[in-house]
C-alpha atoms as a PDB file:
ATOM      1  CA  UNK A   1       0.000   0.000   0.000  1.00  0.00           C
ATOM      2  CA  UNK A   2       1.667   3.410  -0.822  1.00  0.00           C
ATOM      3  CA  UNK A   3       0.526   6.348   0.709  1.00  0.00           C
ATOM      4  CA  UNK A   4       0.315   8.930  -1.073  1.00  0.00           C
ATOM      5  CA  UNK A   5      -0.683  12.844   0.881  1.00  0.00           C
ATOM      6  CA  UNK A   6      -3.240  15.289  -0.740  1.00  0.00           C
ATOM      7  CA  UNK A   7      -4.694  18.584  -0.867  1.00  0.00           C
ATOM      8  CA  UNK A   8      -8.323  17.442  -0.506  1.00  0.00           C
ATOM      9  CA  UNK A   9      -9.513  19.564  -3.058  1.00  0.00           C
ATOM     10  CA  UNK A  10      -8.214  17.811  -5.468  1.00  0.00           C
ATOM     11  CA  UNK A  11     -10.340  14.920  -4.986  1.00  0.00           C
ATOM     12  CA  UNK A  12     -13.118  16.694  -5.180  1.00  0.00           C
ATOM     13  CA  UNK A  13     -14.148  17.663  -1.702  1.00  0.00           C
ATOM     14  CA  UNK A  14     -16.064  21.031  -1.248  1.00  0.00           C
ATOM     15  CA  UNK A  15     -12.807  22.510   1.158  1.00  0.00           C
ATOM     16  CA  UNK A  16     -11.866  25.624  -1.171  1.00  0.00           C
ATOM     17  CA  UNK A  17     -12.539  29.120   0.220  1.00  0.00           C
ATOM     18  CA  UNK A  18     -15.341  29.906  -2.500  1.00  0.00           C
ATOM     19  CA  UNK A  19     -16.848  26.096  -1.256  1.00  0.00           C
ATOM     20  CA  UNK A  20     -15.510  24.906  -4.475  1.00  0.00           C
ATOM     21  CA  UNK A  21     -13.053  22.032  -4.969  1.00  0.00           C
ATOM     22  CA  UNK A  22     -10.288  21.159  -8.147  1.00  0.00           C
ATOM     23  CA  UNK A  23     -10.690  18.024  -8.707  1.00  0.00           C
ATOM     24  CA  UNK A  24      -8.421  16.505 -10.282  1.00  0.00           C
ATOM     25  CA  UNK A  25      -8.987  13.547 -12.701  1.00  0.00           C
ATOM     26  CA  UNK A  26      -5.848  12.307 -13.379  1.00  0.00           C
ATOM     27  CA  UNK A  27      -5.401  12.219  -9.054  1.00  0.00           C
ATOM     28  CA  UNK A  28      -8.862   9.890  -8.935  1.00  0.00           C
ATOM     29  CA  UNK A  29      -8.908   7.988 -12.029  1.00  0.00           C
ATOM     30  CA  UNK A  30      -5.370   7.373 -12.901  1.00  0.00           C
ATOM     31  CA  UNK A  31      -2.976   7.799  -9.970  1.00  0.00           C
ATOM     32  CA  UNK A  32      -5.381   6.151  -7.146  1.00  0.00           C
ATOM     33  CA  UNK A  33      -5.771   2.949  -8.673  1.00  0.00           C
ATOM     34  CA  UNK A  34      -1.918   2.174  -7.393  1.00  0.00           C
ATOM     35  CA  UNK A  35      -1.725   4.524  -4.623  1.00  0.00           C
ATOM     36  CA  UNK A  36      -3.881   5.141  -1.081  1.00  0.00           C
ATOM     37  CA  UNK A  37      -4.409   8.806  -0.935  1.00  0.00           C
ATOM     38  CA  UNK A  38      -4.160  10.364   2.310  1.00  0.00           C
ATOM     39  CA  UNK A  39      -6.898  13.313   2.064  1.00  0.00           C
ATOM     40  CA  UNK A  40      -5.488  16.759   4.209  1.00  0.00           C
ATOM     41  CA  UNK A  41      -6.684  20.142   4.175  1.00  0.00           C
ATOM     42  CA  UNK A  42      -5.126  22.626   6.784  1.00  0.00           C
ATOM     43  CA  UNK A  43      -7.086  25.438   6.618  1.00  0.00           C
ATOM     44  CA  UNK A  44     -10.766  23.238   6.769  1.00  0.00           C
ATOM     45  CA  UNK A  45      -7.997  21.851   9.567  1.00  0.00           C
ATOM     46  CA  UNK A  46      -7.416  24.179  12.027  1.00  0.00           C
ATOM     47  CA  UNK A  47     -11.248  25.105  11.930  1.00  0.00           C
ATOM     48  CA  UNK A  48     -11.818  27.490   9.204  1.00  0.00           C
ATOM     49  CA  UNK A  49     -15.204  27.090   7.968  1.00  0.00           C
ATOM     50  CA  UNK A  50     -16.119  27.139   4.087  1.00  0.00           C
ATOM     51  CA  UNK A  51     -16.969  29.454   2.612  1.00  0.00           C
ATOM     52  CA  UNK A  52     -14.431  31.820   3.738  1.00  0.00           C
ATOM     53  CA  UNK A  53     -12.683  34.322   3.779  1.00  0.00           C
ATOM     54  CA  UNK A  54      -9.828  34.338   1.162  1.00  0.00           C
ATOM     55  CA  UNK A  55      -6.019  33.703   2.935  1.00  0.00           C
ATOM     56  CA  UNK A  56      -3.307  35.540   1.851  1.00  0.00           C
ATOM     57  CA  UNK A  57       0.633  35.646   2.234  1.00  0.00           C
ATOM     58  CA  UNK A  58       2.016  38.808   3.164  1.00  0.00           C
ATOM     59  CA  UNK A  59       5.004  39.751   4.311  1.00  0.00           C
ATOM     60  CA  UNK A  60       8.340  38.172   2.765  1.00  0.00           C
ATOM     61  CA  UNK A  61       8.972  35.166   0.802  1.00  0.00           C
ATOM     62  CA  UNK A  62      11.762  34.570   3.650  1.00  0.00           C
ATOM     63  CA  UNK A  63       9.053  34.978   6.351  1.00  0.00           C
ATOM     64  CA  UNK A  64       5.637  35.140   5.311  1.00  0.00           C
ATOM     65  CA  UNK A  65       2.753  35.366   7.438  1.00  0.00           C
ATOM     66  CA  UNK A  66      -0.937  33.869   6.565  1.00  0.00           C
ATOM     67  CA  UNK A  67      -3.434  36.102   6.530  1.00  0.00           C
ATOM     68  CA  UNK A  68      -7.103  37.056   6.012  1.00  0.00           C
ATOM     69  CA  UNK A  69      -7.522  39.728   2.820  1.00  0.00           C
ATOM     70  CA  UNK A  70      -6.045  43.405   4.399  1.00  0.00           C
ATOM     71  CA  UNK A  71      -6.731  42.291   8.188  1.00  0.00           C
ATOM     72  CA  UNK A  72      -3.577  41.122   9.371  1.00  0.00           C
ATOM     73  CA  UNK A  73      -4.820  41.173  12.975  1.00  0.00           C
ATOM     74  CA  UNK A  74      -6.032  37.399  12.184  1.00  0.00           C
ATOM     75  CA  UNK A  75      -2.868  35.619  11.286  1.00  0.00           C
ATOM     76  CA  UNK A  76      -2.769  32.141  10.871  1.00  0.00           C
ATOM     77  CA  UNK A  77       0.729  30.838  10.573  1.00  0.00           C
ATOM     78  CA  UNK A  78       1.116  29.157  13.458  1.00  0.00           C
ATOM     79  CA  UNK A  79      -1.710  27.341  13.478  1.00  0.00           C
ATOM     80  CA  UNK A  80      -1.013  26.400   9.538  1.00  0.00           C
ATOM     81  CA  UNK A  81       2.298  25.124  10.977  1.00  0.00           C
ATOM     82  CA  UNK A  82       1.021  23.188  13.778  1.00  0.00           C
ATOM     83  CA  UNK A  83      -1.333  21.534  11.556  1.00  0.00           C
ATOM     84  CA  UNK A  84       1.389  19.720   9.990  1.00  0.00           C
ATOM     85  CA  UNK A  85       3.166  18.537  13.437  1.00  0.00           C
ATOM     86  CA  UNK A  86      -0.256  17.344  14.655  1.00  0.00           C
ATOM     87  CA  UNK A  87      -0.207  15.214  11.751  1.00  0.00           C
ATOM     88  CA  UNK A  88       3.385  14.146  11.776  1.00  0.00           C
ATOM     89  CA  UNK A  89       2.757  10.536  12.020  1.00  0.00           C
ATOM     90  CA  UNK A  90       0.315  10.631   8.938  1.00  0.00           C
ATOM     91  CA  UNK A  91       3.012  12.450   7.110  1.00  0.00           C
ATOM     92  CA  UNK A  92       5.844   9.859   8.344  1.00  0.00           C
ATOM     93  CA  UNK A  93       3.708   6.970   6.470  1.00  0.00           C
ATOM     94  CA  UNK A  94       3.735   8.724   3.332  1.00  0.00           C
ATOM     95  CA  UNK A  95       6.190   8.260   0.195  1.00  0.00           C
ATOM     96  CA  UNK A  96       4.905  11.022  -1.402  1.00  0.00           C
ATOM     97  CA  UNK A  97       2.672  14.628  -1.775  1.00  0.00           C
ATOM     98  CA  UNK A  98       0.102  16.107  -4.553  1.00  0.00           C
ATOM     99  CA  UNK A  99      -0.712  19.504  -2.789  1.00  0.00           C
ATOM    100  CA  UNK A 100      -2.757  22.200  -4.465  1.00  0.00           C
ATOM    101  CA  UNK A 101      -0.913  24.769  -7.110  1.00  0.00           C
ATOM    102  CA  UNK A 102      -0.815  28.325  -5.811  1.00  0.00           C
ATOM    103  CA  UNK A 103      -2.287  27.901  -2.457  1.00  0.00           C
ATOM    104  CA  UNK A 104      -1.107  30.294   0.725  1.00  0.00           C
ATOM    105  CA  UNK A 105      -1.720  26.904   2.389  1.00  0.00           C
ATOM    106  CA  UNK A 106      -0.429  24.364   0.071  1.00  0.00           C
ATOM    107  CA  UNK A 107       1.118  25.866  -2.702  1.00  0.00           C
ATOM    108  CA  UNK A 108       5.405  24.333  -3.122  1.00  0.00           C
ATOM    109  CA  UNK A 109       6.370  27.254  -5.202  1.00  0.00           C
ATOM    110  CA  UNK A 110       5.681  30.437  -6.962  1.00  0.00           C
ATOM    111  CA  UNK A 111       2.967  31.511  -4.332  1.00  0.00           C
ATOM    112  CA  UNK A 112       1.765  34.968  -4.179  1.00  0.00           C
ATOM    113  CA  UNK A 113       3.188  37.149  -1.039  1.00  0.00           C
ATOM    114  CA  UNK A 114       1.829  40.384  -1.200  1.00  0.00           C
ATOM    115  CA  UNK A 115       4.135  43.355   0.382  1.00  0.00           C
ATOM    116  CA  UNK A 116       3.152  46.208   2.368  1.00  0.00           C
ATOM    117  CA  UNK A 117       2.563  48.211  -0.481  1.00  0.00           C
ATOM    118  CA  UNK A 118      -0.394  45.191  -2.024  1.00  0.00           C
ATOM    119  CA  UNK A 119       2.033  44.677  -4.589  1.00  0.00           C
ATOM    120  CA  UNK A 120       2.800  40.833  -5.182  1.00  0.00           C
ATOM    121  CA  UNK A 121       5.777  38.257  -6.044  1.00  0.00           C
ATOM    122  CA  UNK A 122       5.179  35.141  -6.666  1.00  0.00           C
ATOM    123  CA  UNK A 123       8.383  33.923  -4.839  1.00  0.00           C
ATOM    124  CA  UNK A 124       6.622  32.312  -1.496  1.00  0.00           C
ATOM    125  CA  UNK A 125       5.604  28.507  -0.570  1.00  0.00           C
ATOM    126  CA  UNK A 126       2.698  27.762   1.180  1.00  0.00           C
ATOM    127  CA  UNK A 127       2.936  27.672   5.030  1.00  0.00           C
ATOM    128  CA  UNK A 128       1.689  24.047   5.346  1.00  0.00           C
ATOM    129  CA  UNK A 129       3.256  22.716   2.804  1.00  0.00           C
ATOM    130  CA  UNK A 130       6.866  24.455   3.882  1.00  0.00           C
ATOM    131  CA  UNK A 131       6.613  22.464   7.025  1.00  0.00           C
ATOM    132  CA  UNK A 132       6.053  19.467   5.669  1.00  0.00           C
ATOM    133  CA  UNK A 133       8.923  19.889   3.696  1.00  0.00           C
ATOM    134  CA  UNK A 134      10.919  20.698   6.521  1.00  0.00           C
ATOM    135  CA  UNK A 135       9.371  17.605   8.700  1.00  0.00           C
ATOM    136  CA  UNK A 136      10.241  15.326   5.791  1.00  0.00           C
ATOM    137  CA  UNK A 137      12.559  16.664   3.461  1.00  0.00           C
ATOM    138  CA  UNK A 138      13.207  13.118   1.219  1.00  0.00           C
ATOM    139  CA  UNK A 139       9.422  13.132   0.590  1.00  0.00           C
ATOM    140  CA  UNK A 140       8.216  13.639  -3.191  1.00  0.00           C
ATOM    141  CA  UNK A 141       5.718  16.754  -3.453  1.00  0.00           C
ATOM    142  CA  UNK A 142       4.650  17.900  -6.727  1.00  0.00           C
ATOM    143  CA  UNK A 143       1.756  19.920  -7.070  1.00  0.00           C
ATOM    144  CA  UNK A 144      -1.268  19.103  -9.069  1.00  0.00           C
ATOM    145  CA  UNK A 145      -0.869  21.741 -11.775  1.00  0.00           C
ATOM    146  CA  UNK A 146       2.617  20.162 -12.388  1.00  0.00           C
ATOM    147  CA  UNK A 147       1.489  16.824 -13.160  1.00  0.00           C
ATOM    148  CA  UNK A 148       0.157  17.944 -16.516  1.00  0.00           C
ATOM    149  CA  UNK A 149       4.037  18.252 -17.505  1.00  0.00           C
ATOM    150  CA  UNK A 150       4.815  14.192 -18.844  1.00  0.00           C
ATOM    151  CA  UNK A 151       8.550  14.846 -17.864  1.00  0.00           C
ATOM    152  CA  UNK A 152       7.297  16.196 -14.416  1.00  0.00           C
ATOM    153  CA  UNK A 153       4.774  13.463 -13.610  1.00  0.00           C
ATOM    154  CA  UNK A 154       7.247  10.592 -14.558  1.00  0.00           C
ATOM    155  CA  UNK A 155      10.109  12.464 -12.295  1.00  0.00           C
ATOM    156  CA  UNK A 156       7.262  12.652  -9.492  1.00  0.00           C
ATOM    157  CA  UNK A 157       5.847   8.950  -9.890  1.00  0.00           C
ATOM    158  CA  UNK A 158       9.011   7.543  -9.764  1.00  0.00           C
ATOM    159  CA  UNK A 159      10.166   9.109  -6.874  1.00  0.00           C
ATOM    160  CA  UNK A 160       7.377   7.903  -4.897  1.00  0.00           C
ATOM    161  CA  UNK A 161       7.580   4.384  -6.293  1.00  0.00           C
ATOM    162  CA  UNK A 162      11.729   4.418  -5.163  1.00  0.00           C
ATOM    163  CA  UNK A 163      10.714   6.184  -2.073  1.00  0.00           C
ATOM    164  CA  UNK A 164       8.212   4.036  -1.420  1.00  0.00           C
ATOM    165  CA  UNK A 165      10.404   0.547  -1.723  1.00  0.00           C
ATOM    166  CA  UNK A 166      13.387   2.522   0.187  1.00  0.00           C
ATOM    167  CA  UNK A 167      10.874   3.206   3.354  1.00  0.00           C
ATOM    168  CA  UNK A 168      10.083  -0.872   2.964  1.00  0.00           C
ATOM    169  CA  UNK A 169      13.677  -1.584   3.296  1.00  0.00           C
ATOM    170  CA  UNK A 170      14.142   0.734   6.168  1.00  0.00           C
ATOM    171  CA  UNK A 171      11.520  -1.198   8.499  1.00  0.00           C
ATOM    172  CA  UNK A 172      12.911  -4.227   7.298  1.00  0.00           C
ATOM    173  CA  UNK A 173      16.462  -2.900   8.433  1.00  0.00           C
ATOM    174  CA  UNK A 174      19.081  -1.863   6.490  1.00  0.00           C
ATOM    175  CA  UNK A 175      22.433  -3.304   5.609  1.00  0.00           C
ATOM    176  CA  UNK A 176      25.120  -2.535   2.901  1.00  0.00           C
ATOM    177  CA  UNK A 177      23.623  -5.744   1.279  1.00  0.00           C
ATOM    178  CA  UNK A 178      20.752  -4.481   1.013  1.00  0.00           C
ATOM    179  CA  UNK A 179      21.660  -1.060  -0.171  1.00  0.00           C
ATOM    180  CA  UNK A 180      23.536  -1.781  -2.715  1.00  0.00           C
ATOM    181  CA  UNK A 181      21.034  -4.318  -4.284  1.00  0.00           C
ATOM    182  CA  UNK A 182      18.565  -1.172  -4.048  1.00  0.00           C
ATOM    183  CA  UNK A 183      21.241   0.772  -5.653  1.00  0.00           C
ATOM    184  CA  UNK A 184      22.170  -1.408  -8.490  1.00  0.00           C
ATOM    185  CA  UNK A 185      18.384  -2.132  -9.643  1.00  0.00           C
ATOM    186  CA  UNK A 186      17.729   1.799  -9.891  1.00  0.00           C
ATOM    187  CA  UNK A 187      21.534   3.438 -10.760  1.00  0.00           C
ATOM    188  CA  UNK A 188      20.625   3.409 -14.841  1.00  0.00           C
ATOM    189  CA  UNK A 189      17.293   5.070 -13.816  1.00  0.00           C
ATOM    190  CA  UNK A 190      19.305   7.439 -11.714  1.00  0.00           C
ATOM    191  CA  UNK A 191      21.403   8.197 -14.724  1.00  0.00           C
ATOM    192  CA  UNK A 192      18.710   9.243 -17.025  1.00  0.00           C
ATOM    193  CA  UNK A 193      17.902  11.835 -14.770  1.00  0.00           C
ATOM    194  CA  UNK A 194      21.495  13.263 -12.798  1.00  0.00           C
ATOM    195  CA  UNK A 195      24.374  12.075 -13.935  1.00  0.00           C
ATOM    196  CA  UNK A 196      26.591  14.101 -11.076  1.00  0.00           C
ATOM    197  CA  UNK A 197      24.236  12.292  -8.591  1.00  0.00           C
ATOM    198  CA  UNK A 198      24.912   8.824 -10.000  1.00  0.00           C
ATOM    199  CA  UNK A 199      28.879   9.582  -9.949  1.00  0.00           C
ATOM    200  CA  UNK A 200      28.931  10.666  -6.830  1.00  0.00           C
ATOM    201  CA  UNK A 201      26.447   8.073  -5.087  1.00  0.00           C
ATOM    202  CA  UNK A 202      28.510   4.905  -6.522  1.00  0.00           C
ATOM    203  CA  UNK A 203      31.365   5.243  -4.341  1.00  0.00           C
ATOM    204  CA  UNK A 204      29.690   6.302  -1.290  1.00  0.00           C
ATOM    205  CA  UNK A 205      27.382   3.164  -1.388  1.00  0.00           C
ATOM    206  CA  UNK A 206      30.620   1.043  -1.886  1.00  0.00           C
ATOM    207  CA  UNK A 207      31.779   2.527   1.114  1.00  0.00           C
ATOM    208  CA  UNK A 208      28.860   1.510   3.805  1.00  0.00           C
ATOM    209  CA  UNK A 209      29.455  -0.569   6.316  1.00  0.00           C
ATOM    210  CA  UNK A 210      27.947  -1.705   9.597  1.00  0.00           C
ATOM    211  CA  UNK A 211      29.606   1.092  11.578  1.00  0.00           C
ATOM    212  CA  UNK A 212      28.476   4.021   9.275  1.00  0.00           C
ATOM    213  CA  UNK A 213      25.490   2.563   7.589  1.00  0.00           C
ATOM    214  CA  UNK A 214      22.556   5.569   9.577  1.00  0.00           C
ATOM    215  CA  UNK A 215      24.511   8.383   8.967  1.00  0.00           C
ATOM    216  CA  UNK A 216      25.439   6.894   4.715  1.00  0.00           C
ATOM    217  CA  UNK A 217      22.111   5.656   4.440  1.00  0.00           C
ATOM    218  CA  UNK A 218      20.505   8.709   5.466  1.00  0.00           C
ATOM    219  CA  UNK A 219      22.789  10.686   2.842  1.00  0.00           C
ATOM    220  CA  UNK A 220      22.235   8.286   0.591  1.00  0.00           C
ATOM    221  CA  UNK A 221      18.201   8.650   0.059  1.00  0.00           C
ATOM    222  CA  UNK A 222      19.086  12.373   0.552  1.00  0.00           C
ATOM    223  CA  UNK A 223      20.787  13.032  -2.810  1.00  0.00           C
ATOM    224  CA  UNK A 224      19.205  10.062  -4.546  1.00  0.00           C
ATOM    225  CA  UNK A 225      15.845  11.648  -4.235  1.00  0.00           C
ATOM    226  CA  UNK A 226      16.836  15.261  -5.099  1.00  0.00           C
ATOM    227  CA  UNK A 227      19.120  13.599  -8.184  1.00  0.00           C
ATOM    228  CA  UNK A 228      15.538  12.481  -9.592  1.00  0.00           C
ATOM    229  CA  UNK A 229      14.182  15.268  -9.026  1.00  0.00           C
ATOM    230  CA  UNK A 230      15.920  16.773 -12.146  1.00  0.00           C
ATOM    231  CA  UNK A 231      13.963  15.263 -15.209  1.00  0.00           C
ATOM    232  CA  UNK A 232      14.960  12.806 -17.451  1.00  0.00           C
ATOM    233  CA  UNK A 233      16.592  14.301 -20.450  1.00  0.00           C
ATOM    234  CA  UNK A 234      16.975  12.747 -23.958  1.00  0.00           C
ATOM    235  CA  UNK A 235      20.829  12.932 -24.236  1.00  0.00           C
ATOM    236  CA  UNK A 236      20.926  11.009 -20.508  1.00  0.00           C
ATOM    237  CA  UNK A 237      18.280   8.477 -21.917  1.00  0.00           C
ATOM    238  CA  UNK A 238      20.378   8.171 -24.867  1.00  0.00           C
ATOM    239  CA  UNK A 239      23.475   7.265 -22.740  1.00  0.00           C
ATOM    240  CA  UNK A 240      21.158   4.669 -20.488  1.00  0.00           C
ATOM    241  CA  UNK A 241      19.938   3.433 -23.905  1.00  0.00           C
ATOM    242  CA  UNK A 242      23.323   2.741 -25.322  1.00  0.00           C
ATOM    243  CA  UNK A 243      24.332   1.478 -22.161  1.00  0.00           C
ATOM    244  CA  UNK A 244      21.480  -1.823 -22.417  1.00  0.00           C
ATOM    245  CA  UNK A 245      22.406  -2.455 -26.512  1.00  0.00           C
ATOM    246  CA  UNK A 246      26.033  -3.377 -24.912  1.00  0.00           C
ATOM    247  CA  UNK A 247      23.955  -6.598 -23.310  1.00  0.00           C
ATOM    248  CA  UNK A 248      22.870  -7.503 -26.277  1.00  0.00           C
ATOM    249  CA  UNK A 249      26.132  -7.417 -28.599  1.00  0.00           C
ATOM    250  CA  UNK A 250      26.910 -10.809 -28.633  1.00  0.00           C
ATOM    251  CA  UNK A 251      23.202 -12.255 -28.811  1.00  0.00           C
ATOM    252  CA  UNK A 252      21.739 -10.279 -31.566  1.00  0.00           C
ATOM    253  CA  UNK A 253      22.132 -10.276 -35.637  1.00  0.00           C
ATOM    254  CA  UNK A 254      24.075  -8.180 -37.212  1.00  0.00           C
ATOM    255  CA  UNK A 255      20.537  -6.580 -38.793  1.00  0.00           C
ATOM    256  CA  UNK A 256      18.592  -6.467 -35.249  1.00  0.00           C
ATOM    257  CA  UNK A 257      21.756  -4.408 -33.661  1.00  0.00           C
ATOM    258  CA  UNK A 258      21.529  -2.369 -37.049  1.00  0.00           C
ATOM    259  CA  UNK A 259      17.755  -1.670 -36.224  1.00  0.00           C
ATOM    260  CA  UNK A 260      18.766  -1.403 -32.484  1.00  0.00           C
ATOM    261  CA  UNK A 261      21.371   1.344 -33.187  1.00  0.00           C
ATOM    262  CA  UNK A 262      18.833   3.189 -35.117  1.00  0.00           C
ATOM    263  CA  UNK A 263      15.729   3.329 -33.381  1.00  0.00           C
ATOM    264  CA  UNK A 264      18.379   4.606 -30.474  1.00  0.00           C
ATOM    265  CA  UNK A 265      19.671   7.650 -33.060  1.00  0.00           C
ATOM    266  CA  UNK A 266      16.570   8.135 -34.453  1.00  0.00           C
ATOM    267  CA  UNK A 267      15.159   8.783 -30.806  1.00  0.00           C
ATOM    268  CA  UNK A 268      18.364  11.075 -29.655  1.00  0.00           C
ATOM    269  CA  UNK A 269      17.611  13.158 -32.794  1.00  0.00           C
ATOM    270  CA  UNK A 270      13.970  13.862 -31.846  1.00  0.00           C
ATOM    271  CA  UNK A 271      12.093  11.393 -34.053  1.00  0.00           C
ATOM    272  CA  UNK A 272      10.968   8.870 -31.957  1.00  0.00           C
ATOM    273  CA  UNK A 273       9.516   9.070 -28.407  1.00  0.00           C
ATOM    274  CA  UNK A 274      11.294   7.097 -26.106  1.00  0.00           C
ATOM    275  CA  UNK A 275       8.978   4.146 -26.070  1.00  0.00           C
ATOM    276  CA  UNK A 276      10.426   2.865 -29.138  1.00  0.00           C
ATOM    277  CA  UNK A 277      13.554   2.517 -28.477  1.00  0.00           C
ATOM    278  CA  UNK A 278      12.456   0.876 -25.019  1.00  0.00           C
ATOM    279  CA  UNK A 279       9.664  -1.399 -26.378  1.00  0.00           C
ATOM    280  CA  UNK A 280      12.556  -2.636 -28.770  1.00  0.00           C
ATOM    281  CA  UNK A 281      15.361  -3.046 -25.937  1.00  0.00           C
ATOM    282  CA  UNK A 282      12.428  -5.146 -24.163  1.00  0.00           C
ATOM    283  CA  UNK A 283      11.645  -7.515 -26.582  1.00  0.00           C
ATOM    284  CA  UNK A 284      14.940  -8.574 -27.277  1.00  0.00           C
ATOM    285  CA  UNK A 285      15.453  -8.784 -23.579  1.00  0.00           C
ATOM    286  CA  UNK A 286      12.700 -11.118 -23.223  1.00  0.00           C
ATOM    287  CA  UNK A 287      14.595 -13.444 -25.801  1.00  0.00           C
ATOM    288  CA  UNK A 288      18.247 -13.128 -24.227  1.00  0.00           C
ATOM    289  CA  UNK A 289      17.965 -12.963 -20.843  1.00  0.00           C
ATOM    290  CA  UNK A 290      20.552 -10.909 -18.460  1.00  0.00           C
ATOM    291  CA  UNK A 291      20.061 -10.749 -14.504  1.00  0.00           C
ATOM    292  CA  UNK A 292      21.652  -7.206 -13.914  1.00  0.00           C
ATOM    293  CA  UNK A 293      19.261  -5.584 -16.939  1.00  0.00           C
ATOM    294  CA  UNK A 294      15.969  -7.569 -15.554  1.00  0.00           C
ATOM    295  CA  UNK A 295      16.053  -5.821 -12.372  1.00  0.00           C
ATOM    296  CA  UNK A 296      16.493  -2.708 -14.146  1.00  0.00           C
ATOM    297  CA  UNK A 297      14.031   0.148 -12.397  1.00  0.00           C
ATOM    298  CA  UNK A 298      14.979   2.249 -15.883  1.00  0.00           C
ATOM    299  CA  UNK A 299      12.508  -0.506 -18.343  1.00  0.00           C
ATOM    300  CA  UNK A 300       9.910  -0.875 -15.712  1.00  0.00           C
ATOM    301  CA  UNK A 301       9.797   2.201 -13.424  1.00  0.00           C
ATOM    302  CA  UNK A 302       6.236   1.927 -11.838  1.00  0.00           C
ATOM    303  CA  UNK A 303       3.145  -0.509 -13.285  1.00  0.00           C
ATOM    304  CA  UNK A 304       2.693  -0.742 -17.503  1.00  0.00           C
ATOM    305  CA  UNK A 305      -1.388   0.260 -16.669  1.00  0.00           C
ATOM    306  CA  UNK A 306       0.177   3.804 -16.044  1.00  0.00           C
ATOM    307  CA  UNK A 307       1.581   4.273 -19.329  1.00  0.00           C
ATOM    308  CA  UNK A 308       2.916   7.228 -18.413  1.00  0.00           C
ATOM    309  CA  UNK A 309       6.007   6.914 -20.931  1.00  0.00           C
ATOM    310  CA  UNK A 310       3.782   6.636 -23.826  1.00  0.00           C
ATOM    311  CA  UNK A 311       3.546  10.630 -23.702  1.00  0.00           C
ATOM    312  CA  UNK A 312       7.412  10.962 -22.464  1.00  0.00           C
ATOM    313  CA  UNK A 313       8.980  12.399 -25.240  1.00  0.00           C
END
């Protein structure tokens, strides 16, 4: 069961200041067939009613405070705050976090914080959503708006799906076994999206040991989950790409690595989305077995009913 956190809005509940909601379709119909939402709304939270008044930031990006409208008499940043240590455990059990675009409450980035002139930047983060970066840093969080980007929503879903079998191994207790297993069957993943992350996270996995493995482990997830945070660009696709045809030099025709080598070119130069060259690289795999490329995270990052990569150019 993955838990995934929410804005409740999105799923359609009536929580929005106007008693509106933005639901979003791709959260309910898509997405929650493989994960268990965990529904959270901190200003419905902390007992604001709806309708409402609407909540503003004002103040600084730096330090904003939450607001009604003009009236800063009623501030509500503590209690925003609080909201998310009340709720600390929930947030502990979670691998990742779809909060609402743009919201005072909720919003990750480019949030309106007006100054004391009325004039605004959109430079601020939501004060919920701040802390629950703060109380769990290595968590995914994308916001729903976001998820309409293909390269965003693959870079988000496989995060949680990683995160997600990390926090397994973590209550089953770690070892350097066990970490570098993890490590091998998502590095080529890892490389399509950072390659200064994979360089520098190879040697420091070699390197764990029984005496250092809480304070390497916990660097570890730390830079593997900001390293796929950066998208997945063609040219480091390419490179993964290239890297799989080398299992399959000595077991293929002379014409299949012909056709290999070009579907691979033909999708570096922008002609082909990256499901051809992958759909190929899997079939030949299916006839010429290797154990390393099998438990490859890179051909089968998160279940084929998301066909997410279809639209992944």
């Amino acid at each position: 069961m993955i838990r995934v956190g929410i804005s409740h809005c999105l799923l359609g509940a009536p929580v929005r200041f106007d008693g509106g909601h933005k639901h979003s379709r791709f959260c309910t119909e898509s997405l929650a067939q493989f994960f268990t939402f965990e529904p959270l709304c901190p200003e419905v939270g902390i007992g604001m009613g709806t309708p409402r008044r609407t909540l503003r930031l004002v103040g600084s990006a730096e330090n904003p405070r939450a607001v009604f409208g003009h009236d800063e008499s009623q501030d509500f940043t503590d209690e925003l705050a609080s909201y998310a240590d009340i709720n600390a455990d929930r947030l502990a059990n979670m691998a990742g976090y779809i909060f609402c675009k743009g919201s005072p409450s909720c919003g990750i980035e480019r949030v309106k914080v007006y100054n004391s002139k009325g004039h605004a930047q959109r430079d601020g983060v939501g004060i919920f959503a701040a802390k629950v970066k703060q109380l769990q840093p290595n968590l995914p969080v994308e916001e729903d708006g976001r998820l309409n980007d293909p390269l965003l929503r693959d870079s988000f879903i496989k995060r949680v799906f990683i995160y997600h079998e990390w926090k397994q191994l973590v209550e089953q207790g770690l070892t350097p076994a066990l970490i570098q297993k993890f490590h091998a069957r998502h590095k080529l993943s890892l490389l399509s999206h950072c390659q200064k992350t994979y360089r520098f996270l190879g040697p420091l996995v070699a390197k764990i040991n029984a005496k250092n493995i809480e304070a390497e482990s916990s660097r570890y997830i730390e830079h593997l989950m900001n390293g796929f945070k950066k998208v997945a660009t063609r040219k480091n696709n390419t490179n993964v790409l290239m890297h799989l045809q080398g299992y399959l030099k000595h077991n293929l025709s002379s014409q299949d690595r012909q056709e290999l080598a070009q579907v691979i070119l033909e999708y570096r130069q922008g002609v082909l989305p990256l499901m051809s060259p992958l759909t190929l690289l899997k079939h030949h795999f299916a006839h010429h077995k290797d154990p390393y490329v099998e438990q490859q995270s890179f051909l089968h990052p998160y279940p084929k009913e998301l066909a997410i990569r279809v639209v992944v150019q």
